[in-house]
Protein backbone atom coordinates (compact mmCIF):
# COMPACT_ATOMS: atom_id res chain seq x y z
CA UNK A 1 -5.61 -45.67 -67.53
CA UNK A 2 -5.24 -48.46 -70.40
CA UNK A 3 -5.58 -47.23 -74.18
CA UNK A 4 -5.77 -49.48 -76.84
CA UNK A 5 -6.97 -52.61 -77.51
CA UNK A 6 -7.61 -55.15 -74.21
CA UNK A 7 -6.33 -58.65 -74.34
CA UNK A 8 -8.38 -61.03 -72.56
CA UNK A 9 -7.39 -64.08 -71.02
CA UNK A 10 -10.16 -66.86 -70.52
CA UNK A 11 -10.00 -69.00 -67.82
CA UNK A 12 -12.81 -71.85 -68.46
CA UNK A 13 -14.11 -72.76 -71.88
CA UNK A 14 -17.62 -74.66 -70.97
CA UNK A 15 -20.97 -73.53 -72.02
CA UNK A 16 -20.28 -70.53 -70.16
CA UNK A 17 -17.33 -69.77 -70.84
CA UNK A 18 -17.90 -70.07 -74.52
CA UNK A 19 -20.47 -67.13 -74.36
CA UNK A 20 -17.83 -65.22 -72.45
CA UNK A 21 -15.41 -65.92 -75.59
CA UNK A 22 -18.05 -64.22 -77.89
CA UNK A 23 -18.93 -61.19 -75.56
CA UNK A 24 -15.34 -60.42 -75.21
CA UNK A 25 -15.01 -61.22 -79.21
CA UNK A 26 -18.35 -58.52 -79.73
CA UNK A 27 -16.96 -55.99 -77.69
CA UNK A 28 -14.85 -53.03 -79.16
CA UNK A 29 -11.62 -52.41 -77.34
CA UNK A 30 -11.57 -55.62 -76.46
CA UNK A 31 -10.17 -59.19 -78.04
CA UNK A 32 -9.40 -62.84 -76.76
CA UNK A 33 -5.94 -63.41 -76.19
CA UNK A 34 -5.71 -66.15 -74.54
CA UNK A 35 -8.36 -69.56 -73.20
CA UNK A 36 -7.17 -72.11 -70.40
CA UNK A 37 -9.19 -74.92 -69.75
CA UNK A 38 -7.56 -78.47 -68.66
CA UNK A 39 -10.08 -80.94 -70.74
CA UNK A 40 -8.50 -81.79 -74.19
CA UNK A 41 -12.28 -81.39 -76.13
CA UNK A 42 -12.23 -78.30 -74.74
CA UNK A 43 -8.72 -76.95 -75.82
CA UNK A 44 -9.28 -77.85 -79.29
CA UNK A 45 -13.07 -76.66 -79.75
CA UNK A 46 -10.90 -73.25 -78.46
CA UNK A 47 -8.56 -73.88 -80.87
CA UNK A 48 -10.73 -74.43 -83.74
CA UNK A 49 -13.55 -71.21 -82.29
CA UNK A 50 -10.72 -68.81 -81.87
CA UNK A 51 -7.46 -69.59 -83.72
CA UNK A 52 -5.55 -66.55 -82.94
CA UNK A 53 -5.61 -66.80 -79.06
CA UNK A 54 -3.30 -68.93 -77.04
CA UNK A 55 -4.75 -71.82 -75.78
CA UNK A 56 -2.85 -73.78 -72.88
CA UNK A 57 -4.17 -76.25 -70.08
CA UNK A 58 -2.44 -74.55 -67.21
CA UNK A 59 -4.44 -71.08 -66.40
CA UNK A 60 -0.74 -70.29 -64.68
CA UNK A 61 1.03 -69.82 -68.44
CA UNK A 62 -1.69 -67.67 -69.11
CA UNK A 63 -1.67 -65.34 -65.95
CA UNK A 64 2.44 -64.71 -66.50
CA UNK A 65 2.02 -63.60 -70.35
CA UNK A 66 2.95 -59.67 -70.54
CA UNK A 67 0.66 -59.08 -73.26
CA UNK A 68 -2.65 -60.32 -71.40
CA UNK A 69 -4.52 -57.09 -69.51
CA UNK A 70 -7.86 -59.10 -68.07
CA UNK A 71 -8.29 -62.21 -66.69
CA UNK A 72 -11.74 -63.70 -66.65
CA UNK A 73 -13.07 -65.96 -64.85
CA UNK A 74 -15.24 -68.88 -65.75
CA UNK A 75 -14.71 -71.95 -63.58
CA UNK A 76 -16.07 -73.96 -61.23
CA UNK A 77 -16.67 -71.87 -57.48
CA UNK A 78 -14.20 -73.54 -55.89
CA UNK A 79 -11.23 -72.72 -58.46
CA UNK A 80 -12.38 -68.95 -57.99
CA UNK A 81 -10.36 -67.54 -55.55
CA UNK A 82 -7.43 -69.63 -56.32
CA UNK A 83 -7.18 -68.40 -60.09
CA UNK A 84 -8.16 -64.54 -58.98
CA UNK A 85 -5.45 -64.29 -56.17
CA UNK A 86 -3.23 -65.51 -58.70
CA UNK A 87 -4.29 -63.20 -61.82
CA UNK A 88 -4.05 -60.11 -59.35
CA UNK A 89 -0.46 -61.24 -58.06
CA UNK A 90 0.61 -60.95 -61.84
CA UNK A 91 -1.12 -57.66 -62.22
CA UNK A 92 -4.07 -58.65 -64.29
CA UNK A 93 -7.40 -57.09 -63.97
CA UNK A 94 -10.24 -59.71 -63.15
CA UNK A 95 -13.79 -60.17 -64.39
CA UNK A 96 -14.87 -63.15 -61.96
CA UNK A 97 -17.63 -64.91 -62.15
CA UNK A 98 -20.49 -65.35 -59.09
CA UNK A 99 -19.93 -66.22 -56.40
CA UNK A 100 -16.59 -64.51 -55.79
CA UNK A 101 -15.22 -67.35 -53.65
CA UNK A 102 -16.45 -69.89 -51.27
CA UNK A 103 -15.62 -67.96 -48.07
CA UNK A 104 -15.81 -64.18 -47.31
CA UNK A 105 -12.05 -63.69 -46.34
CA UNK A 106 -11.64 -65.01 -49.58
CA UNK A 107 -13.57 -62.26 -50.81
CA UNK A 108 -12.02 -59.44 -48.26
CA UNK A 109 -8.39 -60.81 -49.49
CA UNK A 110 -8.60 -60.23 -53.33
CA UNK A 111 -10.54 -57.28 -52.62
CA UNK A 112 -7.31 -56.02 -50.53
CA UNK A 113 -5.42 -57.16 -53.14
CA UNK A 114 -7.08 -55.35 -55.93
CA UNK A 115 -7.00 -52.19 -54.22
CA UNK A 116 -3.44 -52.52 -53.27
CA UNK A 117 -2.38 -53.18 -56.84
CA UNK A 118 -4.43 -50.09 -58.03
CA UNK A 119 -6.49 -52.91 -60.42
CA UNK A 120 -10.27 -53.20 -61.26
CA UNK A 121 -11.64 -56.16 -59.77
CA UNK A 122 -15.17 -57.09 -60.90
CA UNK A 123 -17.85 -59.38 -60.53
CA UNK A 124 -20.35 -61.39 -62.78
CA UNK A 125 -23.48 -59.60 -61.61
CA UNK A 126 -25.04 -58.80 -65.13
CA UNK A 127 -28.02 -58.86 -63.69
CA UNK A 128 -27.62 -55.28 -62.62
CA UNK A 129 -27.12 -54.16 -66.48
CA UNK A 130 -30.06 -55.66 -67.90
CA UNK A 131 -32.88 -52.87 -69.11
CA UNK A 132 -35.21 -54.67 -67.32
CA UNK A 133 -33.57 -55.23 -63.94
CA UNK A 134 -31.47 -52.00 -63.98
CA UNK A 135 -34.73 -50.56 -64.99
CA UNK A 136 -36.16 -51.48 -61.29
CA UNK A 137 -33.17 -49.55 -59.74
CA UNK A 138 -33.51 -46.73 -62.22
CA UNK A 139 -37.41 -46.22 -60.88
CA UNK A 140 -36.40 -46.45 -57.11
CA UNK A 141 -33.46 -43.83 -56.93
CA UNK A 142 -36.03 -41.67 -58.98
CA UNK A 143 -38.54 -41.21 -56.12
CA UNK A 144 -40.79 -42.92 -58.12
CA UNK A 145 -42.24 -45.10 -55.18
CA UNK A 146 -41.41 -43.28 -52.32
CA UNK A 147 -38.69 -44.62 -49.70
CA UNK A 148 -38.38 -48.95 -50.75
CA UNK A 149 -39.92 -50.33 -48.01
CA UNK A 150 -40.31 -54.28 -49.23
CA UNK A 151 -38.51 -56.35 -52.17
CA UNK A 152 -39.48 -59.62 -53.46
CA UNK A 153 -37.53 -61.82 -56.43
CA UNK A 154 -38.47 -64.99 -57.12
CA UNK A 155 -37.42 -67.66 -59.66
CA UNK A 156 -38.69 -70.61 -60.69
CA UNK A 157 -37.25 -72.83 -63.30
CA UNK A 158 -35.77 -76.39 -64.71
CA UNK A 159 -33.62 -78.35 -65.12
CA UNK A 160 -30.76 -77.26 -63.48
CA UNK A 161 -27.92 -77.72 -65.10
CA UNK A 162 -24.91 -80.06 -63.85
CA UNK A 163 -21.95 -78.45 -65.16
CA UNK A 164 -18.77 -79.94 -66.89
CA UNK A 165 -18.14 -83.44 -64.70
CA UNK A 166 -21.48 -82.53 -62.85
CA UNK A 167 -19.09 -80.10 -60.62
CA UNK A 168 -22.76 -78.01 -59.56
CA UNK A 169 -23.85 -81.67 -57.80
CA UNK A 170 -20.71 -81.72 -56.07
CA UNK A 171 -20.81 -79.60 -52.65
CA UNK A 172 -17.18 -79.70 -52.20
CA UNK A 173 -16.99 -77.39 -55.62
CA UNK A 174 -20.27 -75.83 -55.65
CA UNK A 175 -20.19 -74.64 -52.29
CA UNK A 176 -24.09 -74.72 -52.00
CA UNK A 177 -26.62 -73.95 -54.32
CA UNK A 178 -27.56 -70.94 -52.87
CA UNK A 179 -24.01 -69.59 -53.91
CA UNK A 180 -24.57 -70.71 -57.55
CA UNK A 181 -28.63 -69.40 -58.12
CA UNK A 182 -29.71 -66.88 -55.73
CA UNK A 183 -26.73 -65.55 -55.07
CA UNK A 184 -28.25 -62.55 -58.23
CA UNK A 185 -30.83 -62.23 -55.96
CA UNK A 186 -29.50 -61.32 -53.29
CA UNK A 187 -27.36 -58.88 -54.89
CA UNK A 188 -30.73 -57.07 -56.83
CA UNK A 189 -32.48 -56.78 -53.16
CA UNK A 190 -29.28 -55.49 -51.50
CA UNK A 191 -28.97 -53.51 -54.85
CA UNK A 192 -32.89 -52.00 -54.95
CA UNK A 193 -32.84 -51.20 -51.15
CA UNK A 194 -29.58 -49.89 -50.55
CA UNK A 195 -31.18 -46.50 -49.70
CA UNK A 196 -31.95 -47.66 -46.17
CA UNK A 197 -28.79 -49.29 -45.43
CA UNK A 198 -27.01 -52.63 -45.56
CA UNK A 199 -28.95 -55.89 -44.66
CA UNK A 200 -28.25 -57.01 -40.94
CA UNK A 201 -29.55 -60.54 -40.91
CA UNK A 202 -31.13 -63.58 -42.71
CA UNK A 203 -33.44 -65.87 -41.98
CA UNK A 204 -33.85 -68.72 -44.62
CA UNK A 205 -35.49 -72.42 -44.98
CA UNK A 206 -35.22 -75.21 -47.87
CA UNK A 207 -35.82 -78.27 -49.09
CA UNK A 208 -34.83 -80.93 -51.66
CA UNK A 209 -36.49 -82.82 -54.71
CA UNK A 210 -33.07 -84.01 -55.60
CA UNK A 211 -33.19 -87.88 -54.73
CA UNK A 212 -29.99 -88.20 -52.83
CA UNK A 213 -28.60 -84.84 -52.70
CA UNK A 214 -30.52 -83.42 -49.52
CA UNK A 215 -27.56 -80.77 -49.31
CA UNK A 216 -28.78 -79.24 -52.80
CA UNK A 217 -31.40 -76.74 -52.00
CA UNK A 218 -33.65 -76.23 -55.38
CA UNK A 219 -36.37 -75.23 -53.03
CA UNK A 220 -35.13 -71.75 -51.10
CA UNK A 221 -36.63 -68.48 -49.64
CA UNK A 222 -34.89 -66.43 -47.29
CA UNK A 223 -35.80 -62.94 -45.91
CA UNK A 224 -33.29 -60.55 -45.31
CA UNK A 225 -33.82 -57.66 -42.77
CA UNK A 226 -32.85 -54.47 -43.23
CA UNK A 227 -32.68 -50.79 -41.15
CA UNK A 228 -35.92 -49.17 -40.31
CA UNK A 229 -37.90 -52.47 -41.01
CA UNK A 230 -37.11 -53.02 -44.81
CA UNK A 231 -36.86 -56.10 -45.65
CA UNK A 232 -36.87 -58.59 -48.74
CA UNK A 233 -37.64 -62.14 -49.97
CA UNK A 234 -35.24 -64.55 -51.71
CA UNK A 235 -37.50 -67.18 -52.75
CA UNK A 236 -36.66 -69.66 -55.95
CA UNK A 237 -37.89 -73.83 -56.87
CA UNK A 238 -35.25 -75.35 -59.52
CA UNK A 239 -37.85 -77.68 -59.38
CA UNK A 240 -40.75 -76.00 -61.61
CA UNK A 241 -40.46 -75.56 -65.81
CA UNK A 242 -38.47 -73.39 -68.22
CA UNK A 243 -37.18 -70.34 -66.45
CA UNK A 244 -39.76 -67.19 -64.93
CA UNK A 245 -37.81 -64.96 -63.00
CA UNK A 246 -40.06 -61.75 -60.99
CA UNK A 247 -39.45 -58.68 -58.83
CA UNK A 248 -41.63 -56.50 -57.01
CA UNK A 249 -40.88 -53.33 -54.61
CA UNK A 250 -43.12 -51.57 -52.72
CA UNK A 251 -42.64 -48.33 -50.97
CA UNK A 252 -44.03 -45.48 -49.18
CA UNK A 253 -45.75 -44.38 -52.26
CA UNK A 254 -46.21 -47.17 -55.08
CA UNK A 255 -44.77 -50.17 -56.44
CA UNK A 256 -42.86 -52.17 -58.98
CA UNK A 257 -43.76 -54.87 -61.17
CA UNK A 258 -41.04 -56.95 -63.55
CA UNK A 259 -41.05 -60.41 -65.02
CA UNK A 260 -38.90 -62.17 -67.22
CA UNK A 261 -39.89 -65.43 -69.26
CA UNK A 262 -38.25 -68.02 -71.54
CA UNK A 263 -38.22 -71.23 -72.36
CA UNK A 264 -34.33 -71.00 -70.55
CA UNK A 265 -32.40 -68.51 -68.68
CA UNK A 266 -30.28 -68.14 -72.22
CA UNK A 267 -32.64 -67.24 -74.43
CA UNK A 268 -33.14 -64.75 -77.37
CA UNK A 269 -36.59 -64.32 -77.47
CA UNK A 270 -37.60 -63.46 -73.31
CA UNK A 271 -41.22 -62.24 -73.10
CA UNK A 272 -40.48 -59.54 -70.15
CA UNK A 273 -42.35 -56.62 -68.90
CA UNK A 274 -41.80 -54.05 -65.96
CA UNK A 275 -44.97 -51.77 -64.87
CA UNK A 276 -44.89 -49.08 -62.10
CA UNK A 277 -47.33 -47.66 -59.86
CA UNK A 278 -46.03 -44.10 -58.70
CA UNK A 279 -49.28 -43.55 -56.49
CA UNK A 280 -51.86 -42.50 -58.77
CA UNK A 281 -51.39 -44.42 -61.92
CA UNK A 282 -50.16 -47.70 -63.65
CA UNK A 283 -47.92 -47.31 -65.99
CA UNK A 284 -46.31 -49.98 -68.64
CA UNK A 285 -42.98 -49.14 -69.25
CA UNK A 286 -41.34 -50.26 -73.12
CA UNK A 287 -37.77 -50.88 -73.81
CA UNK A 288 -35.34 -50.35 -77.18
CA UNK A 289 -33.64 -54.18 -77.06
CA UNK A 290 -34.64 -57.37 -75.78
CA UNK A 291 -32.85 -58.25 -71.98
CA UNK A 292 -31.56 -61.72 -70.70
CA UNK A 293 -28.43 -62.59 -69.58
CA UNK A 294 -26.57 -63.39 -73.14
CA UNK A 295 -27.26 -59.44 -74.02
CA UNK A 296 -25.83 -58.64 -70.28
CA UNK A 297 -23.11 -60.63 -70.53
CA UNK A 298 -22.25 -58.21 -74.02
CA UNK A 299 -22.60 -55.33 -71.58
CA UNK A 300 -20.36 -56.35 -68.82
CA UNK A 301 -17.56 -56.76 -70.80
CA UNK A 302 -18.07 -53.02 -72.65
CA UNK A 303 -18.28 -52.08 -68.85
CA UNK A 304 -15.35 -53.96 -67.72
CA UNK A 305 -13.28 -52.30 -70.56
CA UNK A 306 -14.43 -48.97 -69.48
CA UNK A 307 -14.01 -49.08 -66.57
CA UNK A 308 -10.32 -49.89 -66.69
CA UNK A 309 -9.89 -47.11 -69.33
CA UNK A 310 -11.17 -44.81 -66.80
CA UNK A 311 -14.67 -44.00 -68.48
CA UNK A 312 -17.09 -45.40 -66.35
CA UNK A 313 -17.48 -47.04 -62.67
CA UNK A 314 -17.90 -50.90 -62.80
CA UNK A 315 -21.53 -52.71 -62.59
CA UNK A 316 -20.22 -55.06 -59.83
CA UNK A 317 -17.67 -54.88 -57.58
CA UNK A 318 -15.30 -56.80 -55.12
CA UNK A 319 -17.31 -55.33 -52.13
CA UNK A 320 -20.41 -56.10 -53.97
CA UNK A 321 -19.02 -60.27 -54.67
CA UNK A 322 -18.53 -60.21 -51.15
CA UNK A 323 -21.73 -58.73 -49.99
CA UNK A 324 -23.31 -61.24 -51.98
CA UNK A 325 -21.19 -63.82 -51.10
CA UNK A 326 -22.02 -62.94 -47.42
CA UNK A 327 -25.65 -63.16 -47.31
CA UNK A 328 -25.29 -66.53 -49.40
CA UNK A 329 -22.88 -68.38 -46.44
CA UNK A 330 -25.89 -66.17 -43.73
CA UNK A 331 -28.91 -68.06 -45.43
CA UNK A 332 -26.66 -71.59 -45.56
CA UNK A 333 -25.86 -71.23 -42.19
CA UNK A 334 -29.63 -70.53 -41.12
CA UNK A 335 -30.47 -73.66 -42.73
CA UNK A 336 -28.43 -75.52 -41.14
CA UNK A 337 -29.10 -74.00 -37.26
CA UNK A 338 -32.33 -73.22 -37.86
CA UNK A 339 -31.74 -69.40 -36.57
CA UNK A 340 -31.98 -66.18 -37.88
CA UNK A 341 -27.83 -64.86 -38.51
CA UNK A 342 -26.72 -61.67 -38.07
CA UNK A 343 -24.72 -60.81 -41.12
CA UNK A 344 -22.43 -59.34 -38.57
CA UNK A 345 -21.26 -62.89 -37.77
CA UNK A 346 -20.74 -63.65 -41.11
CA UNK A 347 -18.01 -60.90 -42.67
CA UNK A 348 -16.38 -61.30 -38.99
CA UNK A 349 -15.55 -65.02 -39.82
C-alpha cells in the first residue's frame, strides 16, 4: 500500500496527453512528476504548462527515476507495449491507454508481469466511470431488466482525428481502427453482459469512405455472441457529424435507453439522457454532474490512485485491455476472411 502523495510520469504530451497532465494535476494524492515526449514543441509547451516536472525526450530516463510511482501512458498503439513492459520492469505502476497493445500475448505478458511484480496495471476504459455509462451497468446488476439478453452501442461521428504525424492513418502504428474507436465498445457490451458469460465469437463487416485508405474501417458493426444466445452489436460510421454515441439493453424483463451528444467527443456541455423500462413503466433517470470523457478521464486517475493505496478495485484492468484487445484483432480478422472467429482462436495466438 502507497501513502502519500503519487508522482506521475507522462509518457506522451499530444492533445491527449495534455488532458492526462491536467487530470493527474486535478486529482488529490496525485501530481506530475515527470512528461516524455520526443518532439521539441512538445517538450517545451511541457515545460512552459508544468514547470516543476521533469521533462526529457527519452521515456527510458523517466521509467529509471526512484521518485516516479505511475507511469501513464499516452502514445501512439504501437509504442504501448514497448513503454509498459518497460515501466513494469522498473517497478512502476501503469495507467495505459486503449488498446493495451497490438497483439494479445502482448496483453497476457504485461498482465503476467504486473501480477508477478505485485503492481496495479490499468487500462484507459473511462468509459466504464462515466454516470451515464456506468449508470447502464448499475441498472443491469440491479435486476432492473431481468437477465441481459441483447446489447447494442453505436457511434456515429466526424472527423476523425489524425493524431501527431497522422500516426491514426498509419496501420503499421494504429493497428486498425477498430483497435483505436470501438475498441470502448466492445469493452461496455462485454462489460453490460458479463452475467451470462464471456463472448465466444465475432462476426463483423466494414467499409471505407477514406479515399485511399481501404484498410481504415470508419464504417464497422460487428456482433458478438455470447452463452445462452446473448449477443450484442458493435456498430459505428466516422463518417457522419459531430459525435452521438447510444446504448440499448434489453432483457427478460425491460430495457435500457442512453445517448450521449456533442458537438465532439471532448466536450463540456454533452446533452445525454439514460431512461429505463423495468416492465411496467418508463422511467427518466437525472444525474448530479455532466458525463463525457474529459470528466472520466478526472475519475480514472482518483481511481488509479486508489486503487494502488489499497481503497478501491480498479475501473479497468489488464484482463479487461486484453479482453478488449481480443475481440478487436476477432472482428479484424472476420473482415478480412469473411468468417465468423471464435474468440477461442484469438487469446490462443
Amino acid at each position: 500500500m502507497k501513502t502519500g502523495q503519487l508522482r506521475f510520469g507522462l509518457v506522451g504530451y499530444g492533445a491527449w496527453g495534455q488532458c492526462h497532465a491536467g487530470a493527474i494535476q486535478a486529482t488529490d494524492g496525485a501530481e506530475l512528476g515527470g512528461v516524455a515526449v520526443p518532439s521539441r514543441e512538445s517538450r517545451d509547451r511541457a515545460v512552459t504548462d508544468h514547470p516543476q516536472a521533469f521533462v526529457t525526450s527519452d521515456y527510458r530516463e523517466l521509467v529509471e527515476r526512484d521518485d516516479i510511482d505511475v507511469i501513464d501512458i499516452v502514445l501512439p498503439s504501437h509504442l504501448h507495449f514497448e513503454v509498459a513492459e518497460a515501466a513494469l520492469q522498473t517497478g512502476k505502476h501503469v495507467l495505459l491507454e486503449k488498446p493495451m497493445a497490438l497483439q494479445v500475448s502482448e496483453c497476457q505478458r504485461l498482465n503476467t508481469m504486473a501480477s508477478d511484480r505485485n503492481l496495479q496495471l490499468a487500462v484507459g476504459h473511462e468509459l466504464r466511470l462515466s454516470s451515464l455509462w456506468a449508470g447502464v451497468h448499475s441498472l443491469i446488476q440491479e435486476g432492473v431488466i431481468g437477465d441481459p439478453l441483447y446489447c447494442l452501442v453505436e457511434l456515429s461521428r466526424r472527423p476523425y482525428r489524425q493524431g501527431a504525424s497522422g500516426w491514426r492513418y498509419d496501420i503499421g502504428r494504429v493497428g486498425s481502427w477498430i483497435l483505436e474507436e470501438p475498441i470502448h465498445f466492445f469493452d461496455l457490451a462485454r462489460w453490460y453482459l458479463e452475467s451470462v458469460g464471456e463472448p465466444q465469437s465475432v462476426y463483423a463487416t466494414a467499409s471505407s469512405a477514406q479515399q485511399g485508405h481501404p484498410e481504415l474501417h470508419d464504417n464497422f458493426s460487428a456482433i458478438m455472441h455470447f452463452p445462452e444466445g446473448a449477443y450484442a452489436v458493435v456498430t459505428q460510421t466516422l463518417a457522419a457529424f459531430e459525435h452521438h454515441q447510444t446504448a440499448k439493453v434489453t432483457g427478460t424483463k425491460g430495457a435500457i435507453w442512453a445517448s450521449w451528444s456533442g458537438a465532439q467527443d471532448r466536450t463540456r456541455h454533452p446533452d445525454f439522457s439514460l431512461r429505463v423500462f423495468d416492465g411496467e413503466t418508463v422511467e427518466t433517470r437525472t444525474f448530479d454532474r455532466v458525463t463525457g470523457e474529459i470528466f472520466e478521464l478526472e475519475d480514472q486517475m482518483a481511481r488509479m490512485v486508489a486503487s494502488i493505496r489499497g481503497d478501491e478495485a480498479l475501473h479497468a484492468t489488464g484482463q479487461d485491455g486484453m479482453w478488449s484487445t481480443a475481440l478487436c484483432i476477432a472482428a479484424a480478422r472476420s473482415i478480412e476472411e469473411s468468417r465468423r472467429v471464435g474468440i477461442d482462436e484469438i487469446l490462443k495466438t
